[in-house]
PDB file of N, CA and C in Angstrom:
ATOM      1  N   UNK A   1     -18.632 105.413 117.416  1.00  0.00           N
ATOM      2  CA  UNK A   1     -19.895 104.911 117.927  1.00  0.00           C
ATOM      3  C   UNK A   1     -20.120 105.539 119.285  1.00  0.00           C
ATOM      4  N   UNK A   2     -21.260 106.498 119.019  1.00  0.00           N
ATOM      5  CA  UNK A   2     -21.713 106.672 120.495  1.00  0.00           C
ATOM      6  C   UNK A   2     -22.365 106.379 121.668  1.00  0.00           C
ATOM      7  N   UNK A   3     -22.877 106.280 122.882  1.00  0.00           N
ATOM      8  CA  UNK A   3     -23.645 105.421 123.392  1.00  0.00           C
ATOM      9  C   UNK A   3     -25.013 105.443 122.723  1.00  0.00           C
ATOM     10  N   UNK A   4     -25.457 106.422 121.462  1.00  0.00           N
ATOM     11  CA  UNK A   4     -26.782 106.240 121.359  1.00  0.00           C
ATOM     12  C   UNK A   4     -26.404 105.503 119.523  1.00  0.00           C
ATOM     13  N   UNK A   5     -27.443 104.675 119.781  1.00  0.00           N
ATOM     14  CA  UNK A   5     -27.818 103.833 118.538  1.00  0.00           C
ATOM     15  C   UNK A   5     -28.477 104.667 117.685  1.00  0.00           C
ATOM     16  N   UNK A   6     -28.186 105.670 116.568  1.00  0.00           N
ATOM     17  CA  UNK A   6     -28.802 106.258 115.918  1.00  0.00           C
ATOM     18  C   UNK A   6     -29.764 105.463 114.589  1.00  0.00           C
ATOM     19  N   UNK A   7     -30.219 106.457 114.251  1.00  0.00           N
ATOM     20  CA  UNK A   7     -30.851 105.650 112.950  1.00  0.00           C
ATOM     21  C   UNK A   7     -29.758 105.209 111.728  1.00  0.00           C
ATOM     22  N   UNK A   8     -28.865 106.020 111.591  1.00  0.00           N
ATOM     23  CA  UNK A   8     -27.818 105.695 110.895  1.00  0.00           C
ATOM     24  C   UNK A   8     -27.135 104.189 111.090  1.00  0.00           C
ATOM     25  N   UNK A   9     -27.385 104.516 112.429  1.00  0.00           N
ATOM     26  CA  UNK A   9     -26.413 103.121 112.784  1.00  0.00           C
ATOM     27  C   UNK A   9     -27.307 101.866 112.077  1.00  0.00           C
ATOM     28  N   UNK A  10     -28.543 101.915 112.100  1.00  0.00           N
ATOM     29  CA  UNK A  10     -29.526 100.673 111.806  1.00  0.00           C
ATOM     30  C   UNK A  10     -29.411 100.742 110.351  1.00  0.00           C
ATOM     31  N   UNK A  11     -29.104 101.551 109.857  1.00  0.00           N
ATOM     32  CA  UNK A  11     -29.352 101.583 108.653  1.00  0.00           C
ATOM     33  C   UNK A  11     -28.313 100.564 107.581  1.00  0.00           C
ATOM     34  N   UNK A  12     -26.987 101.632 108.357  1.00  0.00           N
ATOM     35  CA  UNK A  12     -25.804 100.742 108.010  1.00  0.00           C
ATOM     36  C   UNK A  12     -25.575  99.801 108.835  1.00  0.00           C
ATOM     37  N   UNK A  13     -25.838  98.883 109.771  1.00  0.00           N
ATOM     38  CA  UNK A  13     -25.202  97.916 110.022  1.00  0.00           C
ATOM     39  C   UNK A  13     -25.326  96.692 109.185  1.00  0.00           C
ATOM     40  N   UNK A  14     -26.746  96.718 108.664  1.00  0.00           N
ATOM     41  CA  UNK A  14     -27.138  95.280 107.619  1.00  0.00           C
ATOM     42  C   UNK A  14     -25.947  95.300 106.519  1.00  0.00           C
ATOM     43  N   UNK A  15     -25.982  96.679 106.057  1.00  0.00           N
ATOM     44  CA  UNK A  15     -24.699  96.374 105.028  1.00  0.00           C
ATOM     45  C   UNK A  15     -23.823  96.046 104.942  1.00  0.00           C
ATOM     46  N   UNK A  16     -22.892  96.395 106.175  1.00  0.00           N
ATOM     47  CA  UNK A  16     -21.850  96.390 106.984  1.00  0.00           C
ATOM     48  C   UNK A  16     -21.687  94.922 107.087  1.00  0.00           C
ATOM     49  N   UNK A  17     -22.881  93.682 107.693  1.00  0.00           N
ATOM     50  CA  UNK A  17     -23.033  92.485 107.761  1.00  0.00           C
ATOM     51  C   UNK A  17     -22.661  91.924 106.866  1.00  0.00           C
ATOM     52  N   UNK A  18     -23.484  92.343 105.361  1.00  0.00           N
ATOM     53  CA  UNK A  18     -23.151  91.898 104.717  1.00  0.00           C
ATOM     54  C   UNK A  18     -21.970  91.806 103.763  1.00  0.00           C
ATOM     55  N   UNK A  19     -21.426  93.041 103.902  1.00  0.00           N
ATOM     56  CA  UNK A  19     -20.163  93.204 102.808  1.00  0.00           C
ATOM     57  C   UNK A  19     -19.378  91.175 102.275  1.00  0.00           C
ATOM     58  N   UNK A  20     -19.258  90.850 103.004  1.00  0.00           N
ATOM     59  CA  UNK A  20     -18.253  89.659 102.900  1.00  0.00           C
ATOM     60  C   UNK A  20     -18.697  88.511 101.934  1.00  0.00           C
ATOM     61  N   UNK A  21     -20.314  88.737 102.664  1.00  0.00           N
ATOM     62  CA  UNK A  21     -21.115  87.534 101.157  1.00  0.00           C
ATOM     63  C   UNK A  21     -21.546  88.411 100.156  1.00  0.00           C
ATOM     64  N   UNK A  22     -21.086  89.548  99.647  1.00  0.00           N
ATOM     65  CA  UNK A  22     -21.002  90.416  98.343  1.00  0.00           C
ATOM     66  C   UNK A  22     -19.459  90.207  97.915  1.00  0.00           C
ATOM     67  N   UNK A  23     -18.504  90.004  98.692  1.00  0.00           N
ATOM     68  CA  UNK A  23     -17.139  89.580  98.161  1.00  0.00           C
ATOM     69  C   UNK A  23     -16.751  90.987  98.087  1.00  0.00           C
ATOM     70  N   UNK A  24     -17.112  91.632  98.901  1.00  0.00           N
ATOM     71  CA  UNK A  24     -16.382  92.693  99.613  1.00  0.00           C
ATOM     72  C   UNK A  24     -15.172  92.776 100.572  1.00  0.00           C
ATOM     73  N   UNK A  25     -13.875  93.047 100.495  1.00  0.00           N
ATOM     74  CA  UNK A  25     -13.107  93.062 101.748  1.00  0.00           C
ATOM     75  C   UNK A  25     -12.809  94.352 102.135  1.00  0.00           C
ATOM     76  N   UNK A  26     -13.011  94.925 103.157  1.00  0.00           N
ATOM     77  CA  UNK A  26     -12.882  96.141 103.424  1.00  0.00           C
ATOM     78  C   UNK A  26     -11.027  96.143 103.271  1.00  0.00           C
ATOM     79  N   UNK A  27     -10.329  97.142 102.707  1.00  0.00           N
ATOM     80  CA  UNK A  27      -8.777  97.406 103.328  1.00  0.00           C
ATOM     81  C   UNK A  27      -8.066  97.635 104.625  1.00  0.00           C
ATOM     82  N   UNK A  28      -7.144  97.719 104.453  1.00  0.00           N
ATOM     83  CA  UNK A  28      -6.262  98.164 105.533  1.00  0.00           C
ATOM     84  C   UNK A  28      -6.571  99.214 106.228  1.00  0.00           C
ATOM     85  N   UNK A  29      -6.680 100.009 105.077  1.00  0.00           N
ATOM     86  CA  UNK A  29      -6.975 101.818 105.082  1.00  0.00           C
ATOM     87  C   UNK A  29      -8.525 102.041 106.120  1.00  0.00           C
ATOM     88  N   UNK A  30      -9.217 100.811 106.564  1.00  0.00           N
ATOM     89  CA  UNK A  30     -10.629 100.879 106.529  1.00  0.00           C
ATOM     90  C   UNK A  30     -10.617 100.396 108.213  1.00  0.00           C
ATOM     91  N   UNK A  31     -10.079 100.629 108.388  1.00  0.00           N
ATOM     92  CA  UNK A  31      -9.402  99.801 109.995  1.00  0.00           C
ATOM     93  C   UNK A  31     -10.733 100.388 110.975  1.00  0.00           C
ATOM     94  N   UNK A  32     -10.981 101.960 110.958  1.00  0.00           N
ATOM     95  CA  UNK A  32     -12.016 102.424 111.514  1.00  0.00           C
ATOM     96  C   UNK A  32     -12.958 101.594 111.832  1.00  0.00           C
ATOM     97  N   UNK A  33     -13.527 101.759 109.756  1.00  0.00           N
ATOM     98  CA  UNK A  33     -14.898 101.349 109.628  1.00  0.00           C
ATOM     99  C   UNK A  33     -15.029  99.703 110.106  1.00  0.00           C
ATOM    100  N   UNK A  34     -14.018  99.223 109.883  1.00  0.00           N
ATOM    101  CA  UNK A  34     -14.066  97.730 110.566  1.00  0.00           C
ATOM    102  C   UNK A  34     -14.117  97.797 112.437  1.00  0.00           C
ATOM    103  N   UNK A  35     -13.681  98.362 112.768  1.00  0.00           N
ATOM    104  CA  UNK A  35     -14.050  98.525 114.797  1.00  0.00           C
ATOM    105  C   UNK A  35     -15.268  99.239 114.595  1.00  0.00           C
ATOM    106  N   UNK A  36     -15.801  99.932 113.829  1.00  0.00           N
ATOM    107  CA  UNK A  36     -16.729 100.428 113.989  1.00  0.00           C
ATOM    108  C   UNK A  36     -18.343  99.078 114.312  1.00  0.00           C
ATOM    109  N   UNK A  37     -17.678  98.585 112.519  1.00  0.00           N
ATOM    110  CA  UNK A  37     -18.719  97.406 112.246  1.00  0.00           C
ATOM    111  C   UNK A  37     -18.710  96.503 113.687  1.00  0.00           C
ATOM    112  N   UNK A  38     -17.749  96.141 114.004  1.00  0.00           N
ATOM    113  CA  UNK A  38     -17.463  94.975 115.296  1.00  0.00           C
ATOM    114  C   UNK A  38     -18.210  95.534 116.508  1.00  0.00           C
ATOM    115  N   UNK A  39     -18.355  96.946 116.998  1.00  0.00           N
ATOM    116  CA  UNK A  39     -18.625  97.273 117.998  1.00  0.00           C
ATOM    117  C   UNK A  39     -20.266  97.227 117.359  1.00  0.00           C
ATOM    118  N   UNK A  40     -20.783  97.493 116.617  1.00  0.00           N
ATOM    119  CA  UNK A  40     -22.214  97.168 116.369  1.00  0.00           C
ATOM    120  C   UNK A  40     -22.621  96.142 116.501  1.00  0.00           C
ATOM    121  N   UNK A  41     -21.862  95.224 115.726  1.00  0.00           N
ATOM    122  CA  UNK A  41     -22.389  93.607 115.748  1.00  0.00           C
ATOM    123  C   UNK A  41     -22.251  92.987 116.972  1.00  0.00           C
ATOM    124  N   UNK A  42     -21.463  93.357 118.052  1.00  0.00           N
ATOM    125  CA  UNK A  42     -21.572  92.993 119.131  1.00  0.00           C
ATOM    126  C   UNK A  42     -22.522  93.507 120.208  1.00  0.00           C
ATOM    127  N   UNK A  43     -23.394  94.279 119.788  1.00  0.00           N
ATOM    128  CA  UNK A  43     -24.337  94.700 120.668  1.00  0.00           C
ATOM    129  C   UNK A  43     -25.572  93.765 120.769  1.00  0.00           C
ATOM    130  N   UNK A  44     -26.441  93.449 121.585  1.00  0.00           N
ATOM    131  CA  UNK A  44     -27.140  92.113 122.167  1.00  0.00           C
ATOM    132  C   UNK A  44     -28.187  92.721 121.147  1.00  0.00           C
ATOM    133  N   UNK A  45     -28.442  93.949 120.309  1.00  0.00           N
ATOM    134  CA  UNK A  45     -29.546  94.081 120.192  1.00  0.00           C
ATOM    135  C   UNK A  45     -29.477  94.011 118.453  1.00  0.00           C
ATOM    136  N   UNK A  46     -28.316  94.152 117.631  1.00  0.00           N
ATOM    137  CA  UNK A  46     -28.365  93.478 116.613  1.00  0.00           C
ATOM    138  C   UNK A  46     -27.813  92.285 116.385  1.00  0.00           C
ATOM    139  N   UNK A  47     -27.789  91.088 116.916  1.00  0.00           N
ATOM    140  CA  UNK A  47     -27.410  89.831 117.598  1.00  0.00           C
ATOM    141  C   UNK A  47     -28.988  89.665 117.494  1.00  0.00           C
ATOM    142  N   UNK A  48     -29.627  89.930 118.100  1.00  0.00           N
ATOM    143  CA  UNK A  48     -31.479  89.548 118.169  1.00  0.00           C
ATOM    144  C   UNK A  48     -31.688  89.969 117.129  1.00  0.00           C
ATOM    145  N   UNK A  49     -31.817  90.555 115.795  1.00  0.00           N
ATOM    146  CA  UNK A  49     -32.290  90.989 115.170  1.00  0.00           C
ATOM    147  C   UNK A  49     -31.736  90.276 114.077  1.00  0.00           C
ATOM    148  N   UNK A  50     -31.083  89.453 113.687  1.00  0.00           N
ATOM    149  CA  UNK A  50     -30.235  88.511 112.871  1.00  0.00           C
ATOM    150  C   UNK A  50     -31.117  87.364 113.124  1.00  0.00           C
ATOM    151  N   UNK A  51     -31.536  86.840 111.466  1.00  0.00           N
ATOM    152  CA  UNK A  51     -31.870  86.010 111.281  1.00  0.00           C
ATOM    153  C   UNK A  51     -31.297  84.829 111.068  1.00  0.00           C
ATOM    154  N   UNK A  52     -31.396  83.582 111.031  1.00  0.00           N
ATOM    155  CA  UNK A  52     -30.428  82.384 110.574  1.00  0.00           C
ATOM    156  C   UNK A  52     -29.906  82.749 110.068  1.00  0.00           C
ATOM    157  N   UNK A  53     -30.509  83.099 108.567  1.00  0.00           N
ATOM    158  CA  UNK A  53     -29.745  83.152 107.109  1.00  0.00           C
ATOM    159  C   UNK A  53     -28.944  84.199 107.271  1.00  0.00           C
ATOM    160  N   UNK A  54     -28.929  84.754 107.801  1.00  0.00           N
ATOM    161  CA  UNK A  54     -27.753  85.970 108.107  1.00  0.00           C
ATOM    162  C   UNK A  54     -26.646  85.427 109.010  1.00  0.00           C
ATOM    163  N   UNK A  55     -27.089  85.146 110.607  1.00  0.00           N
ATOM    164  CA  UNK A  55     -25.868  84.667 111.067  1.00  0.00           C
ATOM    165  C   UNK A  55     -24.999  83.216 109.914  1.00  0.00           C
ATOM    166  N   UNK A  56     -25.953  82.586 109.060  1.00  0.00           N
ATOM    167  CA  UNK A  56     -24.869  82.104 108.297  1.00  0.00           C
ATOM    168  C   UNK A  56     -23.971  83.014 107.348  1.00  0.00           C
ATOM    169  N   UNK A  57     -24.380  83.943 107.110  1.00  0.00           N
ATOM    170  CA  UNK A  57     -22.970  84.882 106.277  1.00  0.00           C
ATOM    171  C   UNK A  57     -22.221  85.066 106.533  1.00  0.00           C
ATOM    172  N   UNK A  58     -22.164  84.851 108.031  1.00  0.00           N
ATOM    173  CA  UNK A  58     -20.683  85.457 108.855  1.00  0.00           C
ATOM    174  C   UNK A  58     -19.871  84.007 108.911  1.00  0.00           C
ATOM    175  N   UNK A  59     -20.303  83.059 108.766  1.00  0.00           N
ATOM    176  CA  UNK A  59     -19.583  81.483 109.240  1.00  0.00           C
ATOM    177  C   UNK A  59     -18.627  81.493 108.639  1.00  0.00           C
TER     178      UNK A  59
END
């Protein structure tokens, strides 16, 4: 993740959100793509962009 928020990044982060209420678990092997996901979701600006029904997927 670089300091710039690409379009990529927007693209995949919803998915990324969602993997878990699809009964997705990312692996071991996936360690990346998981710091990857975390450092997105922690940005203030997809945090605002999350709706209820979404921040409930993560509960």
């Amino acid at each position: 993740l670089s300091e710039e928020f690409s379009l990529v990044d927007c693209c995949i982060a919803p998915l990324l959100w969602r993997l878990p209420s699809y009964g997705v678990d990312l692996p071991v092997q996936a360690k990346a793509v998981r710091q990857y996901a975390e450092r997105i979701f922690a940005r203030d600006s997809f945090q605002a962009s999350l709706t209820d029904v979404e921040r409930e997927m993560r509960r």
